[in-house]
Protein backbone atom coordinates (compact mmCIF):
# COMPACT_ATOMS: atom_id res chain seq x y z
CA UNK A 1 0.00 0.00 0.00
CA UNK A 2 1.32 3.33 -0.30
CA UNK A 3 1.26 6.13 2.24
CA UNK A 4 -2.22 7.69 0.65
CA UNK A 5 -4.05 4.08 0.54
CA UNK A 6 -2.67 3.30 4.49
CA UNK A 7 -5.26 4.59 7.00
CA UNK A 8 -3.57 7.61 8.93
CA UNK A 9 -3.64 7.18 12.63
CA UNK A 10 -3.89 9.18 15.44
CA UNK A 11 -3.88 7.29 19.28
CA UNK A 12 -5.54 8.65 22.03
CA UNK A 13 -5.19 7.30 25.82
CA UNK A 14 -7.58 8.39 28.13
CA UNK A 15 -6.51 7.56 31.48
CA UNK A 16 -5.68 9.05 35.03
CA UNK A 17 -2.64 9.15 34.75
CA UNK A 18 -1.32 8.82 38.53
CA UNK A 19 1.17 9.62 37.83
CA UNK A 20 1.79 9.00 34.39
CA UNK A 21 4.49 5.52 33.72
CA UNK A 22 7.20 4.46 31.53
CA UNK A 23 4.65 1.54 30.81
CA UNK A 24 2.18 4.22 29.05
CA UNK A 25 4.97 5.72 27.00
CA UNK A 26 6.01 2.01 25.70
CA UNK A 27 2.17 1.30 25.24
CA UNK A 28 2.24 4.40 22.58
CA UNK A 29 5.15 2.88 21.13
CA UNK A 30 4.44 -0.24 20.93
CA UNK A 31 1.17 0.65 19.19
CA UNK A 32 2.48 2.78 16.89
CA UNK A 33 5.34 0.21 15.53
CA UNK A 34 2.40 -2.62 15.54
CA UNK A 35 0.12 -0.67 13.52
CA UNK A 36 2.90 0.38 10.76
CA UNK A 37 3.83 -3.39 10.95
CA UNK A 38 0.37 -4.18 9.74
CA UNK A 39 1.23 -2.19 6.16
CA UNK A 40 -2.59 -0.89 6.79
CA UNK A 41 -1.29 1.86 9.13
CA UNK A 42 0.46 5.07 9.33
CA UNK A 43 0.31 6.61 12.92
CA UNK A 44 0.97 10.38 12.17
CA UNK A 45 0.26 11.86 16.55
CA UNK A 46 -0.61 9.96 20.02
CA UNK A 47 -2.46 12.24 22.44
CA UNK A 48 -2.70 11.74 26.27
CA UNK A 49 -5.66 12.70 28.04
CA UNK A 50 -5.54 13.19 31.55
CA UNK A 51 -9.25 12.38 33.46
CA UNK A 52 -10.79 15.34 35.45
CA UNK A 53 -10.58 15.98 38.89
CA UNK A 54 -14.06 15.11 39.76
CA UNK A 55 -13.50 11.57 38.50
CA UNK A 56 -12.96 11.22 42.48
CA UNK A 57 -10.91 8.09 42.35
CA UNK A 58 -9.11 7.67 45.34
CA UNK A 59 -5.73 9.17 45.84
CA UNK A 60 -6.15 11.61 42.65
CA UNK A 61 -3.72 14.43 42.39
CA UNK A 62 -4.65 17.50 40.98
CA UNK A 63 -5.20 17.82 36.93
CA UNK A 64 -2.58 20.94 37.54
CA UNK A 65 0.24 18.08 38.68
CA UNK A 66 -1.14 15.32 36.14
CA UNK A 67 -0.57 17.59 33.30
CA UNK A 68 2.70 18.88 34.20
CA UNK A 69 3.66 15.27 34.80
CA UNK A 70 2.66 13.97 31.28
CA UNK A 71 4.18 17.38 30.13
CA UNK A 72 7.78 15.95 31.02
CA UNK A 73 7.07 12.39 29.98
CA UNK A 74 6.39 13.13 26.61
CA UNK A 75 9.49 15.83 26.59
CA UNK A 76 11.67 13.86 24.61
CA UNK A 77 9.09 12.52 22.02
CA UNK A 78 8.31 13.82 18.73
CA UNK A 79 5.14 12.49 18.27
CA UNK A 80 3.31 12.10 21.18
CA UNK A 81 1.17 15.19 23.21
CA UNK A 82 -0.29 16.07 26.36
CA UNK A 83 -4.46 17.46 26.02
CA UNK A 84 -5.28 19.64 28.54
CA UNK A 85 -9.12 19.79 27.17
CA UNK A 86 -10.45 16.88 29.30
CA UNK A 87 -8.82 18.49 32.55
CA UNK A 88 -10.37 22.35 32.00
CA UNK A 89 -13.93 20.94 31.70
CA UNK A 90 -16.65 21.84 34.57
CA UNK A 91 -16.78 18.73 35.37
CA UNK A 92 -15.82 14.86 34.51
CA UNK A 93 -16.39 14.01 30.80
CA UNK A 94 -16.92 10.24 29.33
CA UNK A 95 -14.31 8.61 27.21
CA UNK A 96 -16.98 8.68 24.51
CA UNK A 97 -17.19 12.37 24.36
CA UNK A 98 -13.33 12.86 24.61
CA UNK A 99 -12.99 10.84 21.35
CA UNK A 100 -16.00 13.11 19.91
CA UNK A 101 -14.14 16.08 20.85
CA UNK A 102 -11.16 15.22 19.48
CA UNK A 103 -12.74 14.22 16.07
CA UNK A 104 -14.62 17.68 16.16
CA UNK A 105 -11.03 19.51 16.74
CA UNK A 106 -9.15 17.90 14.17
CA UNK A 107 -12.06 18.82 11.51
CA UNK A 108 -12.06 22.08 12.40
CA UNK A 109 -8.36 22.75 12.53
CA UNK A 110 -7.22 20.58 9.34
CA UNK A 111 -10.15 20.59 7.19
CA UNK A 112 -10.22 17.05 7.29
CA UNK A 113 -13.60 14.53 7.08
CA UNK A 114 -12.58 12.04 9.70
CA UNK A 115 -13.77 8.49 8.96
CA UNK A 116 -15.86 6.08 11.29
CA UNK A 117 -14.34 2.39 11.18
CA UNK A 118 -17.53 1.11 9.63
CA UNK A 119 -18.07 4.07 6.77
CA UNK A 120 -14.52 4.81 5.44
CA UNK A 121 -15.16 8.23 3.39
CA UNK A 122 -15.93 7.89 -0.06
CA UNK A 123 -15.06 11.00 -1.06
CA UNK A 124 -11.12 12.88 -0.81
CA UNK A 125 -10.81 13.42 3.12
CA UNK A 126 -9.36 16.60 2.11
CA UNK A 127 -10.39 18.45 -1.11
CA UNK A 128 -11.59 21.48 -2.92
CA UNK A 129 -13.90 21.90 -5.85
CA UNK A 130 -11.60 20.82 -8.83
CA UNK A 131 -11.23 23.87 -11.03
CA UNK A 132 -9.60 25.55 -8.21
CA UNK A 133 -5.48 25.63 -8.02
CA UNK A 134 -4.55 27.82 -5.91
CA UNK A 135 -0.65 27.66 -5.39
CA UNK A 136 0.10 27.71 -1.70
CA UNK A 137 3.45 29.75 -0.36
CA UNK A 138 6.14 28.01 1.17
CA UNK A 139 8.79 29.39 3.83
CA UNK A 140 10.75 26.57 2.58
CA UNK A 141 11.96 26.98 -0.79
CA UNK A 142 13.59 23.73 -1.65
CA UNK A 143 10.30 21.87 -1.08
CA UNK A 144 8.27 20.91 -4.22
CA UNK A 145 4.58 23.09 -4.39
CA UNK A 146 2.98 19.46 -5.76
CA UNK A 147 0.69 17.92 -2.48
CA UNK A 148 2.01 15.30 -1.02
CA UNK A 149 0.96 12.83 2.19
CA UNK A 150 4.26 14.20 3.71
CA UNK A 151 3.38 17.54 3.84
CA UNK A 152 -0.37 16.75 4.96
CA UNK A 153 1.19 14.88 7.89
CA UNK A 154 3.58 17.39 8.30
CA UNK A 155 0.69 20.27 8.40
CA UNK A 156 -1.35 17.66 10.70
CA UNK A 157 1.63 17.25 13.08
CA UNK A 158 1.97 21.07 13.70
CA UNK A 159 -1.92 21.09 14.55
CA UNK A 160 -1.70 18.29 17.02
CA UNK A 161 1.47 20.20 18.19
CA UNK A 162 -0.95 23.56 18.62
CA UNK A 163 -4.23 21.37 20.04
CA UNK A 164 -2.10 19.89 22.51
CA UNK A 165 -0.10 22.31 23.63
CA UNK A 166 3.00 20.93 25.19
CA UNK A 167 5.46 22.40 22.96
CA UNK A 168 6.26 24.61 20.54
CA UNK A 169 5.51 22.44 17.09
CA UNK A 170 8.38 20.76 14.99
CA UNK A 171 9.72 22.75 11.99
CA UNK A 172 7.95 20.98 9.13
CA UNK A 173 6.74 22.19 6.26
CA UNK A 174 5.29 25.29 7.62
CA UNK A 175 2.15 26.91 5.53
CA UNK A 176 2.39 30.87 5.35
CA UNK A 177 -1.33 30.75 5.30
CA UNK A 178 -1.90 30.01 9.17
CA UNK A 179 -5.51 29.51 8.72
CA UNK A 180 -5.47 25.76 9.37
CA UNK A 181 -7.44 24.52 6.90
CA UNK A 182 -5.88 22.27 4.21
CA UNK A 183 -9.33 22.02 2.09
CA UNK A 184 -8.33 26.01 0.96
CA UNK A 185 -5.20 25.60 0.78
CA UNK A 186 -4.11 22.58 -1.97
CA UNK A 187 -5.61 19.39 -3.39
CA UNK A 188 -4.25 16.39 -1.73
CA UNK A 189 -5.18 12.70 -3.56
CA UNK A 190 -7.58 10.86 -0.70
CA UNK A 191 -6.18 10.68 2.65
CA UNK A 192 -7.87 8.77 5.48
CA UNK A 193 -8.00 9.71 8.86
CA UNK A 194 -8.89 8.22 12.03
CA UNK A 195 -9.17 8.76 16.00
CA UNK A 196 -8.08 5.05 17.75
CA UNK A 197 -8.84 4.50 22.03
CA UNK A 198 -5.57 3.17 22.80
CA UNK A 199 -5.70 1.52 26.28
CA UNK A 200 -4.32 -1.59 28.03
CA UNK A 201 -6.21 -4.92 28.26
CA UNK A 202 -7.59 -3.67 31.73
CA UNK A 203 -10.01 -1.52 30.34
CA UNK A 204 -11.55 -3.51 27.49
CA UNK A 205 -11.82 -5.89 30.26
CA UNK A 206 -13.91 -3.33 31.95
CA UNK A 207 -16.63 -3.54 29.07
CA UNK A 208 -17.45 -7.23 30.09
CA UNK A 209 -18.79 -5.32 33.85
CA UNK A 210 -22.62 -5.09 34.11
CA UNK A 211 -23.87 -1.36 34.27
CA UNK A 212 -20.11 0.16 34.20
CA UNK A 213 -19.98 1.69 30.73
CA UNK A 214 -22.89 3.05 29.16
CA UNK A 215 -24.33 0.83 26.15
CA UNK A 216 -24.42 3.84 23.84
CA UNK A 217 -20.78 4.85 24.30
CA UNK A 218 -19.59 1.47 23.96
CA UNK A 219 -20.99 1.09 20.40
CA UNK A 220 -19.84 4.58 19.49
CA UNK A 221 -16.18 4.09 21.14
CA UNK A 222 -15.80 0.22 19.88
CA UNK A 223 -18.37 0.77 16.58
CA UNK A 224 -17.27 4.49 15.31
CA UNK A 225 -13.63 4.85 16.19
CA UNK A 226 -12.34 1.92 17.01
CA UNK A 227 -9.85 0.32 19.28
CA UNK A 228 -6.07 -0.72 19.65
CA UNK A 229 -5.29 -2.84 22.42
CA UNK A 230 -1.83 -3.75 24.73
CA UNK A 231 -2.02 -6.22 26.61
CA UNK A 232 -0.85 -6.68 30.33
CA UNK A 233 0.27 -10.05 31.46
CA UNK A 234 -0.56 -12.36 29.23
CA UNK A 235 -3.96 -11.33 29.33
CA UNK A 236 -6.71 -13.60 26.81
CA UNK A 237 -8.31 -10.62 24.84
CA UNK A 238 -9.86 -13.37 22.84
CA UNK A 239 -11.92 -14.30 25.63
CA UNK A 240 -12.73 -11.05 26.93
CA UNK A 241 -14.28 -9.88 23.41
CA UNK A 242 -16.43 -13.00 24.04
CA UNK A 243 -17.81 -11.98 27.21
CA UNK A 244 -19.48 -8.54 25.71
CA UNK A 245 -21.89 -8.64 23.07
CA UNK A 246 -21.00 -5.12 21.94
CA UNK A 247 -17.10 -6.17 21.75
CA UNK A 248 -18.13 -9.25 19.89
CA UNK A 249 -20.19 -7.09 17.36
CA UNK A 250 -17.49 -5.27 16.53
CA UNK A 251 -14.57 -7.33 16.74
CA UNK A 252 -13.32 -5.95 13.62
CA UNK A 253 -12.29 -3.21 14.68
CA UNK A 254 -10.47 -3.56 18.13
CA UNK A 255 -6.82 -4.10 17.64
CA UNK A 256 -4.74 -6.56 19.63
CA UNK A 257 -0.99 -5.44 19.88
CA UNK A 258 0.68 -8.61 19.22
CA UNK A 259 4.31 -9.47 19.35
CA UNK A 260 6.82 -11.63 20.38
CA UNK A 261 9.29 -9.16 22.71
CA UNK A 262 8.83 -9.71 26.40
CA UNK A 263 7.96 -5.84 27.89
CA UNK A 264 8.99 -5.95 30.97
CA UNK A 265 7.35 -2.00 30.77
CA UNK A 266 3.73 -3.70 30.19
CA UNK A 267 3.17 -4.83 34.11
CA UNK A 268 4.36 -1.25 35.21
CA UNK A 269 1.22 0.64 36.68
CA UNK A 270 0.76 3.63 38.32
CA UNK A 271 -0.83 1.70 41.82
CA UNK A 272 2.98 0.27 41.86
CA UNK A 273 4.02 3.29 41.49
CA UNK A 274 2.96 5.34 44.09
CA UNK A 275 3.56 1.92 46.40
CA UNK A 276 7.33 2.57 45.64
CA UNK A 277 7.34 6.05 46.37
CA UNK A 278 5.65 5.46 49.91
CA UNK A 279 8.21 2.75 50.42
CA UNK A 280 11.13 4.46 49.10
CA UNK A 281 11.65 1.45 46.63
CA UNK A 282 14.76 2.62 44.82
CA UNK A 283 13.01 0.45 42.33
CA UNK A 284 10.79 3.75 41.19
CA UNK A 285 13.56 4.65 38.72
CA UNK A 286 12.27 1.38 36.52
CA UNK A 287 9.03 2.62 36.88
CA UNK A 288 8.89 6.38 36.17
CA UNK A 289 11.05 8.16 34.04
CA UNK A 290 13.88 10.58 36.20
CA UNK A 291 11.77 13.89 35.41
CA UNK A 292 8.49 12.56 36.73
CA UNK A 293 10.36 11.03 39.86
CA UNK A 294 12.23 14.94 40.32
CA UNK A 295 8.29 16.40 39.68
CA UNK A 296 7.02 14.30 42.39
CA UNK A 297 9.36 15.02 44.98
CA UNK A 298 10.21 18.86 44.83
CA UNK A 299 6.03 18.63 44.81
CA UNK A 300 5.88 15.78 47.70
CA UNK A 301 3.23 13.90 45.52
CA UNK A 302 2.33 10.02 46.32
CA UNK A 303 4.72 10.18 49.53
CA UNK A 304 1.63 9.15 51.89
CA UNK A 305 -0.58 6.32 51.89
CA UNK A 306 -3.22 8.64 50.99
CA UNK A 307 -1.86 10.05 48.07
């Protein structure tokens, strides 16, 4: 396939985030390098979304330290962001309407018609009526003016870089025209563009739970977007598709991270973490990555039993 027949990917993790783990940085990346393995894939931005504060789980530090957390775990990657949006609501939003936000966002800001799983878009995910040409201005001379998927993921990539708002945005292809939106901009060939859930086997195992999710958001989240799975210690995701009707429906599109590297990053959780760092287990440093750990101390986070 070439890179305007792959589907183009972006992964979003919903999560608390308490604190945020080396084992949710691998998950990206072990998503991401599964999905390009596939040949079906391109995964062009992973966004983390930190939960609100009235989620009221117990031992939940404040959205201000989450976010500043994630902030320096994703320092040192190029492709993953932090989300503030979920955090600055009035109050605690459903995983379901994160997603829908999201795929609101990214149509606004890149022009784009994002595709459900079920109804890929039959007509170009970004275009413009066909008798218009307008030439589009580059601050970089040497590139080429002829639209290419490189420079729509390179345009996409500063967005995320300006939705999430970690960072100032990778120099890439930067558009004089600052108004966002590709469809008035160039003609690109058909691109396709999704929103996945990426989560650990924990939560899809939380679908199988009588009265926990809402029935409606579980066909939107599963039937809509779509899901990739990691899974945690060996876990049977076979088996827990079979226990929900809604997961069996649409087994099609969840996505089971498979390969054959032992991670020893996949049975790191944030519960152990915080355990270490009331225990002073020097073993923390395996768990959380040295600017979290310095975070969490000049802040005296987690150094309780209650948090």
């Amino acid at each position: 396939m070439t890179e305007t027949t792959k589907t183009h990917v972006i992964l979003l993790a919903c999560g608390s985030f308490n604190p945020i783990t080396k084992g949710h940085i691998q998950m990206f990346e072990r998503a991401r390098d599964y999905l390009h393995k596939t040949g079906r894939f391109i995964v062009i931005g992973g966004i983390v979304s930190p939960v609100h504060d009235s989620y009221g789980k117990q031992g939940l530090v404040s959205s201000r330290h989450r976010l500043a957390m994630c902030q320096l775990a994703v320092q040192s990657s190029d492709w993953i962001r932090v989300d503030p949006w979920e955090c600055y609501q009035d109050t605690w939003q459903t995983t379901c309407s994160v997603l829908e936000h999201h795929r609101d966002l990214m149509k606004r800001v890149t022009g784009c018609i994002l595709s459900n799983v079920n109804t890929p878009s039959l007509t170009p995910v970004i275009g413009q009526p066909q008798n218009e040409t307008p030439q589009p201005i580059y601050q970089n001379s040497n590139l080429s003016n002829k639209p290419t998927a490189a420079k729509f993921l390179g345009k996409v990539g500063e967005s995320l870089s300006r939705i999430c708002c970690v960072r100032p945005p990778m120099e890439r292809f930067t558009f004089v025209d600052e108004n966002a939106n590709l469809g008035t901009v160039m003609r690109y060939e058909e691109i396709e563009l999704r929103i996945l859930l990426l989560c650990g086997s924990d939560l899809l195992e939380s679908f199988c739970i009588p009265g926990l999710w809402n029935e409606a958001d579980m066909e939107v989240i599963v039937g809509d977007f779509g899901i990739v799975v990691v899974p945690r210690d060996g876990t049977d995701t076979e088996k827990i598709m079979n226990h929900s009707s809604v997961l069996r429906k649409y087994k099609n599109n969840i996505l089971v991270v498979k390969d054959d590297v032992n991670h020893p990053m996949a049975i790191v959780s944030s519960t152990k973490s915080r355990l270490a760092l009331q225990h002073g287990d020097g073993h923390v440093v395996d768990y959380l990555s040295q600017p979290v750990i310095d975070y969490i101390l000049k802040s005296q986070l987690y150094l309780n039993a209650s948090g």
